[in-house]
Every structure is written in C-alpha cells, then in structure tokens.
Protein backbone atom coordinates (compact mmCIF):
# COMPACT_ATOMS: atom_id res chain seq x y z
CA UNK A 1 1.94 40.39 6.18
CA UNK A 2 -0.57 39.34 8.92
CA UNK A 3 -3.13 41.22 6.68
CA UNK A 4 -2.76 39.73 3.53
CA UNK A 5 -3.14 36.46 4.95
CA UNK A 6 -7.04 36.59 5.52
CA UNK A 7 -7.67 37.98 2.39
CA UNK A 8 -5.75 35.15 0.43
CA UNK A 9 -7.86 32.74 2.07
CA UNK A 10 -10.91 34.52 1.34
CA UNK A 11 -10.34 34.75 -2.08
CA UNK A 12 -9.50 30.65 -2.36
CA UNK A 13 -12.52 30.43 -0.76
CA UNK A 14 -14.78 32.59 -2.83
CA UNK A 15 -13.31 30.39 -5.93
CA UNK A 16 -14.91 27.19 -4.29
CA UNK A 17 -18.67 27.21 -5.65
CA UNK A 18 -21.48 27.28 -2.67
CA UNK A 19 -22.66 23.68 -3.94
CA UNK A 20 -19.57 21.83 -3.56
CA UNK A 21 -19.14 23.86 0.09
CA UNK A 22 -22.70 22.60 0.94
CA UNK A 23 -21.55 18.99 -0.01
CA UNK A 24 -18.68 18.49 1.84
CA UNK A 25 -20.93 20.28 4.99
CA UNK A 26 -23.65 17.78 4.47
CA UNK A 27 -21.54 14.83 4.25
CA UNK A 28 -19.20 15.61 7.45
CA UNK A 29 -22.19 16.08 9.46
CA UNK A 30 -23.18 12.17 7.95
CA UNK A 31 -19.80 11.14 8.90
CA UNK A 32 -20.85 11.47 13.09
CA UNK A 33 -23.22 8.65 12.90
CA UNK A 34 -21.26 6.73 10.73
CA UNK A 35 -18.19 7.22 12.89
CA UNK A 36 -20.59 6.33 16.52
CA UNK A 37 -21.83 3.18 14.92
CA UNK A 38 -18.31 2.11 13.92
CA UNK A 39 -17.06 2.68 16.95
CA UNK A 40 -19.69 0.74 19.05
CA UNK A 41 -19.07 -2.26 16.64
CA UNK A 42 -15.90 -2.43 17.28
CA UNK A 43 -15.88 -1.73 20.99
CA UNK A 44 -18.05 -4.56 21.31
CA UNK A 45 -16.70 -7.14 18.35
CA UNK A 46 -13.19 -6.87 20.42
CA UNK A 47 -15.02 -7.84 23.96
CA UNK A 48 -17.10 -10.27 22.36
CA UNK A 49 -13.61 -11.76 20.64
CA UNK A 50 -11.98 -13.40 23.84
CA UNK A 51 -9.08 -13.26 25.35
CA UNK A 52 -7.85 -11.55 28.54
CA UNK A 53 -5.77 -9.27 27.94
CA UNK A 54 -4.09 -9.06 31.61
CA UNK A 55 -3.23 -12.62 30.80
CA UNK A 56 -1.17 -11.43 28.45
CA UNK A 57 0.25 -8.92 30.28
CA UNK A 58 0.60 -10.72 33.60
CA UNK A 59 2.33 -13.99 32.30
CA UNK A 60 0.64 -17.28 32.31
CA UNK A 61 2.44 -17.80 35.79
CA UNK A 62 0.31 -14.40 37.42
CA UNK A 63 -1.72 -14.81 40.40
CA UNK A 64 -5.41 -13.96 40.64
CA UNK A 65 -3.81 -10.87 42.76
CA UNK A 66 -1.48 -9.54 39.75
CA UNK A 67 -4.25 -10.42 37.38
CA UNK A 68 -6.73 -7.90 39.14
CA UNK A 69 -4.57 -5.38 39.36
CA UNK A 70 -3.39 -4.87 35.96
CA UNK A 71 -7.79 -5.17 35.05
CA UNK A 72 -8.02 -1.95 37.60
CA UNK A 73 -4.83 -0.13 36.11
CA UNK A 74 -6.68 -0.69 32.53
CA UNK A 75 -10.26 -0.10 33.80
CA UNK A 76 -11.02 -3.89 32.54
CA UNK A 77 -13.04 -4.42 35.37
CA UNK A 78 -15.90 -2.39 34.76
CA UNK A 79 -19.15 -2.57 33.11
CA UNK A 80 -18.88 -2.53 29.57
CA UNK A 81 -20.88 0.84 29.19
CA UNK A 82 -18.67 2.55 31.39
CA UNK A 83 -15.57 1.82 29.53
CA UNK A 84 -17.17 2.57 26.31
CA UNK A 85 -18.48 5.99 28.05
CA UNK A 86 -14.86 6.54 28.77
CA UNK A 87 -13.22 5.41 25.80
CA UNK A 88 -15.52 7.37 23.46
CA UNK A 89 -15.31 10.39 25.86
CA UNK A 90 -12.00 11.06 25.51
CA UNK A 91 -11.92 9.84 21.94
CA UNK A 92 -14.05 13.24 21.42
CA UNK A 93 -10.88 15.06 22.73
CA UNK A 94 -8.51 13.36 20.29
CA UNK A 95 -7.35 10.76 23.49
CA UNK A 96 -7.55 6.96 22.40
CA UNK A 97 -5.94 5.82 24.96
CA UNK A 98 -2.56 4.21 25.57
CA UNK A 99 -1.34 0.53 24.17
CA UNK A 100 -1.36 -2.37 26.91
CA UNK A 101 1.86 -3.77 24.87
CA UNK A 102 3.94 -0.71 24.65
CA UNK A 103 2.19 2.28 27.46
CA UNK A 104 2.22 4.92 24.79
CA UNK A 105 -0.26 7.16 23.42
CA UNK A 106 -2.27 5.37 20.67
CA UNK A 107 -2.19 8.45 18.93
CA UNK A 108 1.88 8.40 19.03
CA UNK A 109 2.16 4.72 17.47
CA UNK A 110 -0.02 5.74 14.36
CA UNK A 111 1.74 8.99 14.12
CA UNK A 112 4.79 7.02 13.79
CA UNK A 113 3.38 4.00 12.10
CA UNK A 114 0.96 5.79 9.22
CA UNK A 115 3.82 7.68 7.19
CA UNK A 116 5.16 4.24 6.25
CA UNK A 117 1.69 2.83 5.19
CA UNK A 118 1.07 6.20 3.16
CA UNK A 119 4.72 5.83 1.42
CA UNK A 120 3.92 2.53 0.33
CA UNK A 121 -0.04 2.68 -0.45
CA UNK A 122 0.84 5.84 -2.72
CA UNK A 123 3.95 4.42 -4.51
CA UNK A 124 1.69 1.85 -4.79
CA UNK A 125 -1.18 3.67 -6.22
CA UNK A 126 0.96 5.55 -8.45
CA UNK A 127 2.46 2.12 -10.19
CA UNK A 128 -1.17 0.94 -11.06
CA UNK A 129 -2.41 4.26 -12.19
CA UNK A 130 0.50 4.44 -14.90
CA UNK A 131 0.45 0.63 -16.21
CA UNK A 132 -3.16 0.02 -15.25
CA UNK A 133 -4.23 2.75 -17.32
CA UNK A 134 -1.84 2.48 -19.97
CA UNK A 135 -2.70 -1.51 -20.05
CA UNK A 136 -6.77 -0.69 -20.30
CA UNK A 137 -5.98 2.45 -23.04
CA UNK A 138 -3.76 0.32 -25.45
CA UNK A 139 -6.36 -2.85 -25.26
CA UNK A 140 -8.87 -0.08 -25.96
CA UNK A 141 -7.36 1.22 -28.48
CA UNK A 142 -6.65 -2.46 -30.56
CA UNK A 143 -9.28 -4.50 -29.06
CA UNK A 144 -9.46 -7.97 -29.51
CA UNK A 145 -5.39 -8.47 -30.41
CA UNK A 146 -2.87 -10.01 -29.11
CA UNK A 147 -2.12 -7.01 -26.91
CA UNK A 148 -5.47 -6.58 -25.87
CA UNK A 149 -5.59 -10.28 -24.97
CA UNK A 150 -1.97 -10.05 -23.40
CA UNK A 151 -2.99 -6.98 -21.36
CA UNK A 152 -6.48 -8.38 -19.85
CA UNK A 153 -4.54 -12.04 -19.16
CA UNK A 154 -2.21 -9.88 -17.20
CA UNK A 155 -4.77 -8.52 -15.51
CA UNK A 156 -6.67 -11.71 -14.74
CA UNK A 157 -3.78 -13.09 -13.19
CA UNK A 158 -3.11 -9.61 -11.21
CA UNK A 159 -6.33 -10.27 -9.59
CA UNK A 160 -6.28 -13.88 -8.76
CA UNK A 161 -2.68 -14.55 -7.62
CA UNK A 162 -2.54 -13.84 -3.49
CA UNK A 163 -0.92 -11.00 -2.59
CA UNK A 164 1.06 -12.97 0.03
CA UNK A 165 2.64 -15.58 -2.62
CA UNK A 166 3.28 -12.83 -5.07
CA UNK A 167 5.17 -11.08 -2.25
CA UNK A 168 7.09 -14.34 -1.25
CA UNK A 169 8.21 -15.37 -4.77
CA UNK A 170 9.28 -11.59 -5.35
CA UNK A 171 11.64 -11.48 -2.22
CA UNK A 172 12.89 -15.51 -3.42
CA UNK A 173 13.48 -13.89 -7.14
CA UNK A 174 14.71 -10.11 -6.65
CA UNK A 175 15.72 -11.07 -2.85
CA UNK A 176 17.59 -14.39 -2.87
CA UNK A 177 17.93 -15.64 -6.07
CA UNK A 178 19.49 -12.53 -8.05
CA UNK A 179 20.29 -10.28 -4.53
CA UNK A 180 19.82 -7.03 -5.91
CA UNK A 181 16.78 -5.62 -4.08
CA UNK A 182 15.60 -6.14 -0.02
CA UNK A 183 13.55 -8.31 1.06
CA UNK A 184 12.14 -7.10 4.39
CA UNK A 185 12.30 -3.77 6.39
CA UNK A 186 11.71 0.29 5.43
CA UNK A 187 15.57 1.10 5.49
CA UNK A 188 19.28 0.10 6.20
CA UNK A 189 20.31 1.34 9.42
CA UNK A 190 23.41 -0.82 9.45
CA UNK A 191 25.40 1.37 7.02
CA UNK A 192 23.16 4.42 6.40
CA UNK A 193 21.78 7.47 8.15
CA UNK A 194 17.88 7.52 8.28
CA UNK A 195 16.83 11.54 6.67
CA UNK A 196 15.90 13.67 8.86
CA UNK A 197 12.01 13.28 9.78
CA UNK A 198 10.02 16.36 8.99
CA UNK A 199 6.78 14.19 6.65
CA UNK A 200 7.71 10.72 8.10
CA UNK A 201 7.59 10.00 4.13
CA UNK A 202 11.66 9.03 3.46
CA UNK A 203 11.53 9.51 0.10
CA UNK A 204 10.06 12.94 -0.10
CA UNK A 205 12.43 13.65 3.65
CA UNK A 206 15.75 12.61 1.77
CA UNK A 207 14.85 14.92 -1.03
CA UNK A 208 14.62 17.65 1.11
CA UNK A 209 17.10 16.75 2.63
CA UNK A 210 19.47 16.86 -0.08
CA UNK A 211 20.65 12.89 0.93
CA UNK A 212 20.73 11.05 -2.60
CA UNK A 213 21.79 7.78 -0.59
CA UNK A 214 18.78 7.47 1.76
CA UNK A 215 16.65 7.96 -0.87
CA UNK A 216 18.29 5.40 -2.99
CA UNK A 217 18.15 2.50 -0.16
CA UNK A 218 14.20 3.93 0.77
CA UNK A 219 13.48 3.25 -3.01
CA UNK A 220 14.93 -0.14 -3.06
CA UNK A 221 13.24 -1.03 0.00
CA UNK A 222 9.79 0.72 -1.22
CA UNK A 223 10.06 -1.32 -4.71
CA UNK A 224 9.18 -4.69 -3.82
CA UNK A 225 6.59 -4.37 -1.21
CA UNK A 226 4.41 -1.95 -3.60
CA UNK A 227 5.05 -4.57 -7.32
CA UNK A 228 3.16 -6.85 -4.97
CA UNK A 229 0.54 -4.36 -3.28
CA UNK A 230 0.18 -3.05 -6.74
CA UNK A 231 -1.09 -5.97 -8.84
CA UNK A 232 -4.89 -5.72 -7.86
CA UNK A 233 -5.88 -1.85 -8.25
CA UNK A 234 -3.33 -2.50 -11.35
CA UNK A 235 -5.57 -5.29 -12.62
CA UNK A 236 -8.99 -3.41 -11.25
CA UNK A 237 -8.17 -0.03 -13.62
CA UNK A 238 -7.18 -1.91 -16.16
CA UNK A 239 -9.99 -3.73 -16.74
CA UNK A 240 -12.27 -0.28 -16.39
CA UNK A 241 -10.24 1.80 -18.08
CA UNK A 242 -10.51 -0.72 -21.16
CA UNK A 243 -14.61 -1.03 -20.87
CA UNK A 244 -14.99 2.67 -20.16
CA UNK A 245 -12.85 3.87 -23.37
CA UNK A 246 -14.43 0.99 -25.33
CA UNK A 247 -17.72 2.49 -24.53
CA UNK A 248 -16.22 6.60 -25.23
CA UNK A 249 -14.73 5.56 -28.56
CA UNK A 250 -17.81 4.09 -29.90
CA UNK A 251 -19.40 7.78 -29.29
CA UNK A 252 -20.09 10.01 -32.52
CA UNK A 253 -17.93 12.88 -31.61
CA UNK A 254 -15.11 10.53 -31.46
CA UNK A 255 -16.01 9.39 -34.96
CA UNK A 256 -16.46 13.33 -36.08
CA UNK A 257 -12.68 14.10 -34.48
CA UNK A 258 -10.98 11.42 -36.27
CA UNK A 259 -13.26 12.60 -39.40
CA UNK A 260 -11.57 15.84 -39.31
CA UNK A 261 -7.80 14.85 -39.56
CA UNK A 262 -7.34 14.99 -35.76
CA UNK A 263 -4.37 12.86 -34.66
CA UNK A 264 -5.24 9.68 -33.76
CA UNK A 265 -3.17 10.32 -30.09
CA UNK A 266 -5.02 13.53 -29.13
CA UNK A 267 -8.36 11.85 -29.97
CA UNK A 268 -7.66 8.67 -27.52
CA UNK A 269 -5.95 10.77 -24.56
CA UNK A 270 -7.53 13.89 -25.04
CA UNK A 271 -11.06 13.45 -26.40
CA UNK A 272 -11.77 9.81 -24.97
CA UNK A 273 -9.49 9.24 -21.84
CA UNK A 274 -10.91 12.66 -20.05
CA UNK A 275 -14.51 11.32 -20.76
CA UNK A 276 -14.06 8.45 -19.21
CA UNK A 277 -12.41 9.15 -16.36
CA UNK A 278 -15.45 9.33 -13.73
CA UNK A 279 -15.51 5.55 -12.98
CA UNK A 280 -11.42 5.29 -13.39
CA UNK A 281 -11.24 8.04 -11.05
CA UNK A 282 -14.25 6.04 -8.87
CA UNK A 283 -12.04 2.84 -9.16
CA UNK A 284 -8.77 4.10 -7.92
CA UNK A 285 -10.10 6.22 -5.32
CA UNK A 286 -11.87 3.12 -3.66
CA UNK A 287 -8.44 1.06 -3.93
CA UNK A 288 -6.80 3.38 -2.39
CA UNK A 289 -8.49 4.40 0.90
CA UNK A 290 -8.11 0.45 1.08
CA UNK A 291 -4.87 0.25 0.62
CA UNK A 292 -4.11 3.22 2.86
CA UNK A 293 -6.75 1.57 5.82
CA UNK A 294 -3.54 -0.78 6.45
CA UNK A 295 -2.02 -3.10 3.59
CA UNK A 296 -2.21 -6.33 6.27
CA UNK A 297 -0.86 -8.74 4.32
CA UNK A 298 1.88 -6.75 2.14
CA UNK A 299 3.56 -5.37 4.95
CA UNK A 300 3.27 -8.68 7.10
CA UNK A 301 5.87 -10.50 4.72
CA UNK A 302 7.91 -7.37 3.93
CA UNK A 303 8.31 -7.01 7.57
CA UNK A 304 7.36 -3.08 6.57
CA UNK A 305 6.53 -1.11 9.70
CA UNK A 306 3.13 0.25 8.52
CA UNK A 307 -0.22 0.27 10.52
CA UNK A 308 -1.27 -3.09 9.08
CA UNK A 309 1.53 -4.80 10.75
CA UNK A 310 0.37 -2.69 13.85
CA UNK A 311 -3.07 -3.98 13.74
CA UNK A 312 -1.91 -7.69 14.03
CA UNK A 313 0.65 -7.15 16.47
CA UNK A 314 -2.52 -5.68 18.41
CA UNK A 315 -4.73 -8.06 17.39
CA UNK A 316 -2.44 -10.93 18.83
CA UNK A 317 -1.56 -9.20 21.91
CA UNK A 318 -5.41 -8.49 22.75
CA UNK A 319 -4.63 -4.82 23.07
CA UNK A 320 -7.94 -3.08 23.45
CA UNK A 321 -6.48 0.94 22.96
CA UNK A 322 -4.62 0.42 19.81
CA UNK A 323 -7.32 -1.90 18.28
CA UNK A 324 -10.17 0.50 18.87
CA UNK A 325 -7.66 3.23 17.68
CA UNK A 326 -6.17 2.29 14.66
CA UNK A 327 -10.06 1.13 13.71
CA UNK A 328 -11.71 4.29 14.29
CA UNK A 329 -8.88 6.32 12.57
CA UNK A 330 -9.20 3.93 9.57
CA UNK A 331 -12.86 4.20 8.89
CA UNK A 332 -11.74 8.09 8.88
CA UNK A 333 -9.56 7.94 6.10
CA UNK A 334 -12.07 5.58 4.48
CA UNK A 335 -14.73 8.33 4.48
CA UNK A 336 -12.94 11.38 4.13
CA UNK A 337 -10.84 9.75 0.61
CA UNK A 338 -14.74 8.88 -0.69
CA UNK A 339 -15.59 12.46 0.05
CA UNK A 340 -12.27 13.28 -2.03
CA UNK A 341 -13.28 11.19 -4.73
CA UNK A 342 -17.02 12.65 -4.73
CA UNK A 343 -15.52 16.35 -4.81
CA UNK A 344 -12.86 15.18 -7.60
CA UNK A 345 -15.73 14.07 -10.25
CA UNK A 346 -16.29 17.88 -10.87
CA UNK A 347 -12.90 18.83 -11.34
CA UNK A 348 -12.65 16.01 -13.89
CA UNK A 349 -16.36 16.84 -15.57
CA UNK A 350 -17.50 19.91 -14.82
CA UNK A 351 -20.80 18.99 -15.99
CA UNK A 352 -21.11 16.68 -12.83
CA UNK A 353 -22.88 18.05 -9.92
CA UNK A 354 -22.20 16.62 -6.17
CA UNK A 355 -26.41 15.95 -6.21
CA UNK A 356 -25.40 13.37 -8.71
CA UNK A 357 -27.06 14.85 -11.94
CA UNK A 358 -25.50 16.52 -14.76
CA UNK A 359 -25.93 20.01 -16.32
C-alpha cells in the first residue's frame, strides 16, 4: 500500500505537460515580490491610518501608565522597521500574530471565519454561472427581442442597484414581509444542532453527516445573502457571455453545422458555448477571487460570520495582527485563483498555451 502510493502520484504527474508545470513554477516564484510589496503597503497604510490602538484597549479612562504597558505587551512602541522585521519574520513561518480584540492566533480566526465566506462566495458563484450564462446564451441566441432586451435590462439593473439595498429590501420582502426565509446569521442554534465540523462548509458537513435538517436551515440561511452577492458577476457573465456567443455564431463553421442538419441545441451549447468560453471563464474567475477576498458589504447586513465582517470588526477596533493578516492571506487567494484561471484556459481550449499564443 505504502508503495503504490508514489507511483500514483508519479503517474498524475507525468499526465501534467512540462509547459503548464513550468508556468505555475514561474508564476509562484512572481508571487514573492508581489506578496513583499503587499505586505509593506499595508503594514504601513494601517500606521499611517491613525488611531491608537491601546486606546482602545485601555479604555478612554487609562492612564499614561496602562497605556504604555499594553504598547510594550504589543511591541507598539518600537520603530516601525522593527515591528515590520518581526511581523514579516514570523509571517515566513506561517505566525501572523495574535488579535488585540480577541488574544488568539490570527491564523485561528480565519480558519474559523473563511469556511463561511467560501460557502457563500461559491453558492454565490454557482447562482450567476447558471442564470448569467443562461441569460447571455438565450439573448444570444434571439438577439435583439424582447428576451434579449428583458435579459440585458436585468442585467443593467444587476449591476447598478447597491448590493447593500438589494440585501435590505430582500430581508424586508422574504424576511419580514412574507417570513419564510432568515434574515441575518449562518444557522439556528436555538432549535437545531450545528453538523459536525470536518470542511467548516455546513452544507457539504450536514451531508456527510447524514443531518437533512441542518442542511435545510444552512440553505435557508445561505439563500438570501448569496441572491444579493450574486446580482453583479450574474449581470457581468451575462453581458459577456451574450457578446462572446454573438461574436462565435457569426463564425462560418457555425453556419456549415447548422448547414448540415445539426440540431440547432448542439450547435449553440456544443459548437458555440465551448468556443467562447475563454473570456466567460476569464470573467467569473476574476469575480470570484473577489468575492472570496471577503464579501464586506453582503455579510455586513446579513450579519453572516465571514472574513469580511472580520475585516471591519478589525478595522474599527484598530487591530494591527488581524488587519495585516486577513490582508496578506487575501491577496493570496487573489493570486493563486488568477493562476487557476490561467491554467483552466487550456483545459477549456487546448489550443491555448500558458505563453499566451495559440497552436
């Protein structure tokens, strides 16, 4: 058994093609500078901010004693190089420090708080993907009609209504008005046990878990929160999936398939849709490393316990660990979902090479 192990791997690996190896190589070593800069922006953004932060901690009643105390006990009295030194020292060793608010680990808060922000960013993801696309295909498909008016409205509006009023009138409508969905929170704990935590992801935890009424109060909890996170990658892949099939439809070998009797469904998802997929898959890959950097404003008014809500409570409170933290991590995921998207453009044309030509 220990054996066979190696040679599985090795034989995934020899599938890979030396290019697309080379790629992802070339681009983590890019990532280091990329990652150095970020963090010495916002090491010095949050001193450069104001605010004491011992203030906060101390009271507005604290005495010039208590106040330089709790600077020594967080190292805030020392040059400003030194605590970067030290910060990005042990940053190296996977250390960020502990929150001022709450004396944990950093690491520990956005272990707990990123499942929730990943539940919701890829339910969320997943709802614009499906009516997005369907929205941009169908106007495609019977441009300038009333659906293909309808559709691009929709989207219009998608894009310019605030994500914060869309979430308040949702939770008034579903919430208030008719009561049949919640309004605020990830789950009930009044009348229901939470699953079982093994992915931090309740949905996917209740299924393994076998608990059909966890995941049915997770779902109703999830819905709201991610209609309204939804509406602007929904309105963004609309809109390109509609120019990019307009443009793959007008193409000859469209013409020639329809030409030959095939039906007119395999010709649109088929023939077109997998042509023009590179800037679909380019669009929904950028909206959702931002979504998954922290939906700020979504999970402020749903109350949902995700690391945007995090970042203002840190924000507010002046704390300097979980700031630089939950920063640094999120330029991360930022990079390493680009690289994603960059290796995903030749599994959806293999003609695409990652030096950006084509065969």
């Amino acid at each position: 058994m220990t054996q066979a192990r190696p040679g599985l791997f090795r034989r995934l690996a020899a599938k890979i093609p030396v290019g697309v190896l080379l790629f992802v190589a070339r681009r983590l070593v890019l990532m280091v500078p990329t990652l150095l800069g970020a963090s010495m922006l916002i090491f010095g953004l949050m001193r450069m901010s104001g605010g004491d932060p011992a203030k906060i901690l101390g009271g507005e009643r604290a005495s010039a004693e208590q106040l330089a105390k709790i600077r020594e006990r967080w190292a805030l009295d020392e040059p400003l190089l030194v605590q970067y030194g030290h910060w990005l020292g042990n940053a190296l060793t996977g250390d960020l420090g502990n929150s001022i608010q709450t004396q944990r680990p950093v690491m520990d808060e956005f272990r707990e708080f990123f499942p929730n922000t990943l539940e919701l960013t890829c339910f969320a993801i997943l709802l614009a993907v499906v009516l997005g696309g369907l929205a941009g295909v169908l106007s495609a498909r019977f441009p300038n009609t009333v659906l293909d008016y309808g559709s691009m409205g929709g989207a219009l509006v998608g894009i310019s209504v605030p994500v914060f009023w869309l979430g308040l009138m949702l939770m008034f409508f579903f919430g208030y008005w008719l009561n049949i969905l919640p309004v605020s929170g990830r789950f009930d704990d009044l009348y229901y046990d939470r699953p079982t935590r093994v992915t931090g992801l309740y949905l996917l935890d209740s299924l393994l878990e076998g608990n059909g009424a966890a995941f049915w109060v997770s779902f109703q909890h999830l819905l709201l929160p991610s209609i309204a996170l939804s509406t602007i990658p929904m309105a963004l892949i609309a809109r390109m999936t509609r120019s990019s099939m307009l443009e793959v439809l007008g193409q000859d070998y469209i013409r020639t398939a329809r030409a030959k009797g095939v039906p007119e469904r395999v010709v649109v998802f088929r023939h077109a849709l997998k042509n023009a997929m590179i800037p679909i898959v380019t669009v929904v890959g950028l909206q959702f490393g931002l979504l998954l950097s922290g939906a700020i404003l979504t999970e402020t008014v749903f109350s949902w316990p995700g690391i945007g809500r995090w970042a203002v409570n840190s924000v507010n409170a002046r704390d300097y660990p979980a700031i630089q933290g939950c920063v640094l991590i999120t330029v991360s995921l930022l990079l390493f979902v680009n690289l994603a998207v960059d290796v995903l453009y030749t599994v959806v044309d293999p003609r695409v090479r990652l030096s950006g030509k084509k065969d």
